[in-house]
Protein backbone atom coordinates (compact mmCIF):
# COMPACT_ATOMS: atom_id res chain seq x y z
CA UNK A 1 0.00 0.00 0.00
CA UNK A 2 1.76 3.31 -1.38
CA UNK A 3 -0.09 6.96 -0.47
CA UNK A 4 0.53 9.07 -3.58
CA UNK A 5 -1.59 12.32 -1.94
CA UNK A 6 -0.09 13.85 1.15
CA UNK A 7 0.56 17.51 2.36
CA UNK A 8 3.40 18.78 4.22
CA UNK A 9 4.22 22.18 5.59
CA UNK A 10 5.41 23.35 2.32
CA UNK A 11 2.09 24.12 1.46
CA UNK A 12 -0.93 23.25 4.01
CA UNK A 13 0.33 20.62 5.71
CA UNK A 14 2.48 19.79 9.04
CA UNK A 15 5.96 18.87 9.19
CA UNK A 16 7.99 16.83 6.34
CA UNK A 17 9.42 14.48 9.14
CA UNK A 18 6.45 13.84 11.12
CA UNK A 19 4.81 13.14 7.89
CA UNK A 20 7.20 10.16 6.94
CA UNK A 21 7.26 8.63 10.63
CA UNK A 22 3.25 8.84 10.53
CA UNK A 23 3.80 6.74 6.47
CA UNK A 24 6.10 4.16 8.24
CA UNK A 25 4.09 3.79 11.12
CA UNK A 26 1.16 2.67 8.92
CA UNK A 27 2.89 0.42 7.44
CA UNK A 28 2.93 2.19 4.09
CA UNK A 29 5.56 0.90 1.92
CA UNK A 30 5.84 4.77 -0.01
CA UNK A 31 4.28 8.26 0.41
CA UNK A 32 4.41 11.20 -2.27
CA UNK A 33 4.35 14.38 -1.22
CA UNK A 34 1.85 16.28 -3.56
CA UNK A 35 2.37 19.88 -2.01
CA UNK A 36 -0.24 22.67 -3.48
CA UNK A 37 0.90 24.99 -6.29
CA UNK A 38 -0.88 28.26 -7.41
CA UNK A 39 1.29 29.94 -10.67
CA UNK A 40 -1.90 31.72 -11.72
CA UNK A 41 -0.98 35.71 -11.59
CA UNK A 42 -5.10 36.43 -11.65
CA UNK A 43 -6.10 37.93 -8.41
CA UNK A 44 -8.14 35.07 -6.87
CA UNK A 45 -6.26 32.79 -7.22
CA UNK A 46 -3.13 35.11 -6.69
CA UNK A 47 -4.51 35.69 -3.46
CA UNK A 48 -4.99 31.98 -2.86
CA UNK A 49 -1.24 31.39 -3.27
CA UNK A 50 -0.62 34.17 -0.94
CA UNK A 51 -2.95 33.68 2.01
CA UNK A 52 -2.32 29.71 1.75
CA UNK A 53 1.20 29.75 0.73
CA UNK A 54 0.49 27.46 -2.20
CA UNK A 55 3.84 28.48 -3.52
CA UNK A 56 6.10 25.09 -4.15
CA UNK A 57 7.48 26.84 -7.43
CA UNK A 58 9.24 29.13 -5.10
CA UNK A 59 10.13 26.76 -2.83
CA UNK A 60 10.68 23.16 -4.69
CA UNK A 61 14.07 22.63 -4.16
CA UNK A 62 14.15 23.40 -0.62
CA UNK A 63 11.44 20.43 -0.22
CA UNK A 64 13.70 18.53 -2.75
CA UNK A 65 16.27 18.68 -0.27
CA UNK A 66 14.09 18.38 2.72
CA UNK A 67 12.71 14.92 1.04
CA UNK A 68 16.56 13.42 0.35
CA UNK A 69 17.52 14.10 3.76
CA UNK A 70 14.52 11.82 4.80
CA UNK A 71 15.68 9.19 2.58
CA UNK A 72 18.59 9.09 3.53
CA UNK A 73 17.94 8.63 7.39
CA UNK A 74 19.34 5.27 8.26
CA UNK A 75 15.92 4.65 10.36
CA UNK A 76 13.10 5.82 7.31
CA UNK A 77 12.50 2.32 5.66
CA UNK A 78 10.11 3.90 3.12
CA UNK A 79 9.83 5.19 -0.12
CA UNK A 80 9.15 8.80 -0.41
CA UNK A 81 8.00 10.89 -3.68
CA UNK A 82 8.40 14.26 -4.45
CA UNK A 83 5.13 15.29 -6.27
CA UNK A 84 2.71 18.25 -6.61
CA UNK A 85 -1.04 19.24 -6.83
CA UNK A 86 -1.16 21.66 -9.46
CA UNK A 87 -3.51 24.14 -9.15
CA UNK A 88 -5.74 24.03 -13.02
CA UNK A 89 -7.54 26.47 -15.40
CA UNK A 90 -6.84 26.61 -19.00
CA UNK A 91 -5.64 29.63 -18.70
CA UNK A 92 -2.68 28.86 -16.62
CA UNK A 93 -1.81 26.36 -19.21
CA UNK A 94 1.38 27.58 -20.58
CA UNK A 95 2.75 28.88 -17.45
CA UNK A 96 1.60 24.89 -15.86
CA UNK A 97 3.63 23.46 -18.44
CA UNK A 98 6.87 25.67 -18.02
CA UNK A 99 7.18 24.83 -14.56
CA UNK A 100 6.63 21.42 -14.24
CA UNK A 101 9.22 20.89 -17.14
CA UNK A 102 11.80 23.07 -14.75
CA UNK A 103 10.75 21.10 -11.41
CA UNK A 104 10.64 17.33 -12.81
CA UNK A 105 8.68 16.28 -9.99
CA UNK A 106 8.25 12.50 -9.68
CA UNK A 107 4.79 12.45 -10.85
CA UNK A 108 2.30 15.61 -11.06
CA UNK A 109 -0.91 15.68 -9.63
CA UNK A 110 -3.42 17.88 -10.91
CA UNK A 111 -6.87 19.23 -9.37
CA UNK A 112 -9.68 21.99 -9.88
CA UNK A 113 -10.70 24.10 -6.77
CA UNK A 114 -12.67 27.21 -8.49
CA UNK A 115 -14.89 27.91 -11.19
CA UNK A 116 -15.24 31.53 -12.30
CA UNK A 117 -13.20 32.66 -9.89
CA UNK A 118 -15.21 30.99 -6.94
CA UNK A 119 -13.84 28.12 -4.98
CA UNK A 120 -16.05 24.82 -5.41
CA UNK A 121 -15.57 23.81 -1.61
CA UNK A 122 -17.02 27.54 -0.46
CA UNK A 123 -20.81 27.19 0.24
CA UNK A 124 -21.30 30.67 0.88
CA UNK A 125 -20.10 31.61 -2.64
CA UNK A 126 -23.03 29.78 -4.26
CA UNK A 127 -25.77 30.45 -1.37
CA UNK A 128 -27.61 33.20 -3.65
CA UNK A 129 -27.36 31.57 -7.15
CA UNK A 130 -30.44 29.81 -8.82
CA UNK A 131 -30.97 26.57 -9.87
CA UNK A 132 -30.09 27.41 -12.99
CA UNK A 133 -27.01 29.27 -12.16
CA UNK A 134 -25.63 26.50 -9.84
CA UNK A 135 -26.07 23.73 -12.62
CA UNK A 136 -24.17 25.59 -14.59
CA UNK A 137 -21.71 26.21 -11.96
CA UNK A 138 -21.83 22.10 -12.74
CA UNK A 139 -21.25 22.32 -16.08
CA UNK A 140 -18.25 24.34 -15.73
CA UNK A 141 -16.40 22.53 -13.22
CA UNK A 142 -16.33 19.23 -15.49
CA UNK A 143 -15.77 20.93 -18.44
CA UNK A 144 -12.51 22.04 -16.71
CA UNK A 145 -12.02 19.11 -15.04
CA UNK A 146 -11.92 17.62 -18.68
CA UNK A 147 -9.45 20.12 -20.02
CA UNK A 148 -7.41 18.99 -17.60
CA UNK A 149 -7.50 15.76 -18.63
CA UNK A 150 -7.24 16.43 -22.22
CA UNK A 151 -3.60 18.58 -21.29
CA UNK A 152 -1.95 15.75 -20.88
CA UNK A 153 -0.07 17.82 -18.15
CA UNK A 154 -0.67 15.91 -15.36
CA UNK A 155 -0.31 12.22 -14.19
CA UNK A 156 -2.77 12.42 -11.80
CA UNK A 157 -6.32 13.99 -11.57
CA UNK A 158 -7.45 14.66 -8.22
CA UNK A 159 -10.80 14.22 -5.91
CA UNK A 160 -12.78 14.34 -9.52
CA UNK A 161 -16.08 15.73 -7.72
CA UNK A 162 -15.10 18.26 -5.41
CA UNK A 163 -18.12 19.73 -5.61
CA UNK A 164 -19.75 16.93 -3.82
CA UNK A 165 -18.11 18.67 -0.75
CA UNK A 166 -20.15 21.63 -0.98
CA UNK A 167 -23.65 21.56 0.14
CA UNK A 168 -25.12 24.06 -2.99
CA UNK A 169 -23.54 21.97 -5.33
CA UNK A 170 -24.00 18.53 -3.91
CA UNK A 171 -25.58 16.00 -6.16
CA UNK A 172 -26.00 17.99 -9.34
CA UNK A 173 -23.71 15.55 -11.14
CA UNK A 174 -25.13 13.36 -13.57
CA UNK A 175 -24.56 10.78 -15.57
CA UNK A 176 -23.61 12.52 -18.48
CA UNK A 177 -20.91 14.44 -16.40
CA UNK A 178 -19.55 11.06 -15.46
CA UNK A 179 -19.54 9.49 -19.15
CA UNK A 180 -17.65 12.89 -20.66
CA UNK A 181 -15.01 12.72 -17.57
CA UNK A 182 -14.36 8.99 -18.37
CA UNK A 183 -14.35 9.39 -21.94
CA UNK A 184 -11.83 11.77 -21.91
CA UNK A 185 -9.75 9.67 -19.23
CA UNK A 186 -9.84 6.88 -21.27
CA UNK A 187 -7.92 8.51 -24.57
CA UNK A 188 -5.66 9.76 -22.00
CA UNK A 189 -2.26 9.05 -20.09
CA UNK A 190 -3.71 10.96 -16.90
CA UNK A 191 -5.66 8.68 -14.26
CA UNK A 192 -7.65 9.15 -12.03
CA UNK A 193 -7.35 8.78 -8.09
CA UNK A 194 -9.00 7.45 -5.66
CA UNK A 195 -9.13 10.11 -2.42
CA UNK A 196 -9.64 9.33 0.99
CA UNK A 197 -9.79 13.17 2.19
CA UNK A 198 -13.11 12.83 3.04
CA UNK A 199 -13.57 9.07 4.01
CA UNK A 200 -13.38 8.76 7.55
CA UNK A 201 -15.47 12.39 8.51
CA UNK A 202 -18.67 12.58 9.28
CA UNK A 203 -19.31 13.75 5.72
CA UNK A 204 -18.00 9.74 4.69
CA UNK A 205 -17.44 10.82 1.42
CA UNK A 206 -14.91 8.89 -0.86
CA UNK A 207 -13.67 10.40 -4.14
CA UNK A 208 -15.27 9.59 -6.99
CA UNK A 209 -18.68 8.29 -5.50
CA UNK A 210 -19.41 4.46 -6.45
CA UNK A 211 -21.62 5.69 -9.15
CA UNK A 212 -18.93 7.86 -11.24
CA UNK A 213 -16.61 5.18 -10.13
CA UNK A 214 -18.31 2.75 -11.54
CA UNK A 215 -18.61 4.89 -14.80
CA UNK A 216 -14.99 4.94 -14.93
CA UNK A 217 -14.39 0.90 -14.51
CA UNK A 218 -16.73 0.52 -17.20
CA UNK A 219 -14.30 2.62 -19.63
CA UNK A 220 -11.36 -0.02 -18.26
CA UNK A 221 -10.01 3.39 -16.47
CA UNK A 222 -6.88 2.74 -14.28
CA UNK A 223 -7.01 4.11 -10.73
CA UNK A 224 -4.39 5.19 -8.04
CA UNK A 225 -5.19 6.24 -4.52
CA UNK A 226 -4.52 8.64 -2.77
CA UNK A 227 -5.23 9.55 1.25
CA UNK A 228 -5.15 13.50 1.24
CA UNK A 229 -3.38 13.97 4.62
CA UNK A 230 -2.49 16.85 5.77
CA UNK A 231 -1.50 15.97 9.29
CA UNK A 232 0.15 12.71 10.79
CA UNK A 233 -2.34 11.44 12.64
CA UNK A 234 -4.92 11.25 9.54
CA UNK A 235 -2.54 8.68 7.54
CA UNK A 236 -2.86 5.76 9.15
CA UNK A 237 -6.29 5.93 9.63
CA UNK A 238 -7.18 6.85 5.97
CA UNK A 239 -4.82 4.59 4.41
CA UNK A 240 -6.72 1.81 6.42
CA UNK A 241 -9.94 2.80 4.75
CA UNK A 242 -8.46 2.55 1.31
CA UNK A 243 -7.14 -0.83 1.91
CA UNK A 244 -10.56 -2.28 2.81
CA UNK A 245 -12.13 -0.60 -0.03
CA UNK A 246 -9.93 -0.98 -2.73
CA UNK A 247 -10.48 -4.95 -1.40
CA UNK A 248 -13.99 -4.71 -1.50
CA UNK A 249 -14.75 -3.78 -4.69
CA UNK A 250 -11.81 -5.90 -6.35
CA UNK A 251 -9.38 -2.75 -7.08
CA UNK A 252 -5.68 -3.38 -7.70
CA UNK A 253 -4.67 0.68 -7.85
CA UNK A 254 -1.93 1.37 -9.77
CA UNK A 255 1.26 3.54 -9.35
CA UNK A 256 1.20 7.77 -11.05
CA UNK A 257 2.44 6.92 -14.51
CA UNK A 258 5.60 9.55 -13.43
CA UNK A 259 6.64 6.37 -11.50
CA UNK A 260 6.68 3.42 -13.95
């Protein structure tokens, strides 16, 4: 069992260190460190980068060198990747690719938080649209989750229906937002993960839900998993979860494509 989705304090997450020890403890035989990155100069999500400190192109090669020093602690007997969410809009495409050709990460991981300038996991910023108005908040969001998948940027596409987080937005998906998303994956090299961010809240939500899962198995579309940790004491109990799941419904996950 390998975590390919884990935060550290390079971005939103705690400590580097106590990151790894919480990975061994678990029993995980590798964890990739997937660190947010904002390169958009637009002013939300500008303001995003600043407030959050999604910021890894700035600070990359520090967390390179943080991550070597791990492996090469006589006592870490795990693997450890050096990866990164990238934050996506089409319009951030060129920029996207510059930088992750500088970096070379490991494997990339890429995810979409906002549409039209409003971040998906935010109920207040859809609490006064219609009907109308938040279907097509929808529409949007897998129409860019889609252009993601058709840049061929990434390795990874992450938590595919965020907006299943956010009460407004919550079951508006449908199937034909399922069948376009796995469409796309399947003429694709990115995959899809399966994210455990969620799992074990009260909110028990796994992404994608069984139904756009299922969508996805049906178009013979590989998976790899992911926990979404953020602080030690959520990996062990999240990559737990995954392990019974993936069992359950006959999953073999595989590796980022970065990796093989």
């Amino acid at each position: 069992m390998r975590d390919f989705h884990a935060h550290t304090n390079y971005s939103d997450g705690e400590f580097l260190r106590g990151m790894v020890q919480a990975a061994a403890a678990a029993g995980l035989e590798g964890i990739g460190f997937t660190d947010h990155c904002t390169v958009s100069s637009r002013e939300e999500p500008a303001t995003v980068r600043n407030v959050y400190g999604f910021n890894l192109d700035l600070t990359y090669e520090r967390r390179r060198q943080a991550i070597e020093t791990e492996r090469k602690r006589e006592d870490v007997s795990i693997e450890i990747y050096d990866g990164v969410e990238m934050d996506y809009d089409p319009r951030d495409e060129s920029e996207i690719r510059e930088f992750l050709a500088e970096a070379n990460f490991d494997y990339t991981i890429g995810s979409v938080h906002g549409v039209d300038g409003k971040n998906v996991q935010v109920p207040s910023n859809f609490a006064e649209l219609t009907e109308a108005e938040l279907d097509g908040i929808v529409d949007d969001y897998f129409e860019t989750l889609v252009s993601l998948v058709e840049s061929e940027l990434f390795d990874v596409a992450a938590h595919l229906d965020l907006i299943e987080r956010t009460a407004p937005l919550r079951g508006r998906a449908t199937t034909d937002h399922y069948e376009r998303v796995a469409e796309a994956f399947a003429d694709s090299r990115t995959i899809p993960e399966i994210n455990a961010g969620r799992a074990v809240s009260d909110v028990a939500l796994v992404h994608p839900s069984d139904p756009f899962l299922e969508t996805l198995r049906a178009h013979d579309v590989s998976v790899t998993v992911g926990t979404d940790s953020h602080r030690p004491n959520e990996i062990g109990e999240r990559a737990a979860f995954l392990k019974e799941y993936l069992a359950e419904r006959g999953i073999e996950p595989v590796a980022p494509p970065g990796l093989e």
